[in-house]
Structure formats: C-alpha cells, structure tokens
C-alpha atoms as a PDB file:
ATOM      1  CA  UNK A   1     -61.528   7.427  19.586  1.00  0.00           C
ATOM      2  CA  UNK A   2     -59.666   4.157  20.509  1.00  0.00           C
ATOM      3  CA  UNK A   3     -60.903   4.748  24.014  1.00  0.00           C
ATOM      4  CA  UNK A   4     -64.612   5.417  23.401  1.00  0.00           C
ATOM      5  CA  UNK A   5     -64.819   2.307  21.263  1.00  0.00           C
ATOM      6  CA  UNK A   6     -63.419   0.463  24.060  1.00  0.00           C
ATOM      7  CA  UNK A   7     -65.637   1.644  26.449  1.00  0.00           C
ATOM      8  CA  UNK A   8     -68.627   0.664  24.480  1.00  0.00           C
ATOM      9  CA  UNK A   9     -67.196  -2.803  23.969  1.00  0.00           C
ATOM     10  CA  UNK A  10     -67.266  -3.203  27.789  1.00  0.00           C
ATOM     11  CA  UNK A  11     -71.125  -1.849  27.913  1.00  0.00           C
ATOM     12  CA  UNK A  12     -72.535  -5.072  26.025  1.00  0.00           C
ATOM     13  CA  UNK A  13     -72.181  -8.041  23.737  1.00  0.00           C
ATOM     14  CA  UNK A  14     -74.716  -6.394  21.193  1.00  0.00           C
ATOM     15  CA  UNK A  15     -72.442  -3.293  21.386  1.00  0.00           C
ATOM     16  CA  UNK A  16     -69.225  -5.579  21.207  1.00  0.00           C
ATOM     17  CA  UNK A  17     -70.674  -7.541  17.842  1.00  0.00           C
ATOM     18  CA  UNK A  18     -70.863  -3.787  16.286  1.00  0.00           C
ATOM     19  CA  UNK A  19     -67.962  -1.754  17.442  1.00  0.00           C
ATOM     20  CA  UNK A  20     -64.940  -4.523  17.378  1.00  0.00           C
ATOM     21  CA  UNK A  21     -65.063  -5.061  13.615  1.00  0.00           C
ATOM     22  CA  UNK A  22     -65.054  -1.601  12.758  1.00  0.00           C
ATOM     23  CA  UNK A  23     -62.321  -0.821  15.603  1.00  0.00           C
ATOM     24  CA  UNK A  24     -60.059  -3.650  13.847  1.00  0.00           C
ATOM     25  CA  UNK A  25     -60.669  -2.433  10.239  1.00  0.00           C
ATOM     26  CA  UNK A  26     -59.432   1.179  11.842  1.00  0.00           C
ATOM     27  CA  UNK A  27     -56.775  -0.220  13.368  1.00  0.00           C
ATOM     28  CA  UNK A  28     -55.274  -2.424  10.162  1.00  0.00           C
ATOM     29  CA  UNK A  29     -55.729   1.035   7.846  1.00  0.00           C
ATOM     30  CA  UNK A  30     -53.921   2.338  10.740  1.00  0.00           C
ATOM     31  CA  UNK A  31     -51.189   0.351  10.685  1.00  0.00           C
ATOM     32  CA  UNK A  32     -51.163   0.423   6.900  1.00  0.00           C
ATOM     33  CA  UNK A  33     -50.947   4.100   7.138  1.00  0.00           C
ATOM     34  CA  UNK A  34     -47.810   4.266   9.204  1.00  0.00           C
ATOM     35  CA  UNK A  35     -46.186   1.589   7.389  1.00  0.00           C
ATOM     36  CA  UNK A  36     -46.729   3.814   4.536  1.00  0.00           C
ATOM     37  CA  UNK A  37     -45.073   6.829   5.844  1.00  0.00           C
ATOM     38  CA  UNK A  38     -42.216   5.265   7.145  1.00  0.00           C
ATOM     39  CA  UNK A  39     -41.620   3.660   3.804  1.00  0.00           C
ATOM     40  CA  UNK A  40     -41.753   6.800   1.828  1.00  0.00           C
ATOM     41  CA  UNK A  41     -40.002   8.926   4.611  1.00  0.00           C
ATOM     42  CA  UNK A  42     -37.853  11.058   2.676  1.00  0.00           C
ATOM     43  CA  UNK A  43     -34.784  12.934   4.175  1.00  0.00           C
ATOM     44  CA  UNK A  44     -35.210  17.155   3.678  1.00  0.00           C
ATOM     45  CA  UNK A  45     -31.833  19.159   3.708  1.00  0.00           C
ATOM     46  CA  UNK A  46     -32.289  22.152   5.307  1.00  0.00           C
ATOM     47  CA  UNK A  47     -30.091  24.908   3.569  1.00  0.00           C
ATOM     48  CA  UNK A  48     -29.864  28.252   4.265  1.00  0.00           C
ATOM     49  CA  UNK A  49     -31.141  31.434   2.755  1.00  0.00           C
ATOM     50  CA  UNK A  50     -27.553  32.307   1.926  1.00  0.00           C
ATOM     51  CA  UNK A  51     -26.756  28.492   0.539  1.00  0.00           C
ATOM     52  CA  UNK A  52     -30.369  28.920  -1.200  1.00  0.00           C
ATOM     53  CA  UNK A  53     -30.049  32.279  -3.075  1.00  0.00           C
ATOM     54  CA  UNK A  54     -25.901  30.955  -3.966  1.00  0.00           C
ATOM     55  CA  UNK A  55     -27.518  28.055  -6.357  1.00  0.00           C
ATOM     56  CA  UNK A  56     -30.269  30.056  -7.782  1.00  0.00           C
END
C-alpha cells in the first residue's frame, strides 16, 4: 500500500496534496498500533499435554 501511495505522490502535486495526508494519518495509527502491541505483549507458557491434564 505504502508503495502505491508513493508512487502516486511522484505522479503530481494535485495527487501529492491528496495522498500524503492520508499516508501520514496511516502511518501515525500505524505506529500507534505497534506501540500498542508491544505494550500489552504478554508472555504465553507453553506446557505440555501431560503438565496440562496433571493441574486439571
């Protein structure tokens, strides 16, 4: 996506004045996004089925 709004930034300025607001709000959500996920990583213990049906 990143690369097709580039390439229509390059056709023209009336193109440019259209695409690179949007392409900035995309990429700040983006960056939100990640920022988000790293943040609320949380770590997963894997167990096995053995370990599993012992607790249950």
């Amino acid at each position: 996506m990143r690369e097709c709004a580039m390439s229509i930034l390059n056709k023209n300025d009336q193109f440019t004045s259209m695409v690179e607001p949007e392409l900035t709000f995309i990429n700040q959500r983006w960056a939100e996004i990640t920022a988000r996920l790293k943040v609320s990583k949380v770590s997963i213990r894997v167990v096995s089925v053995t370990e599993y049906m012992k607790d249950k």
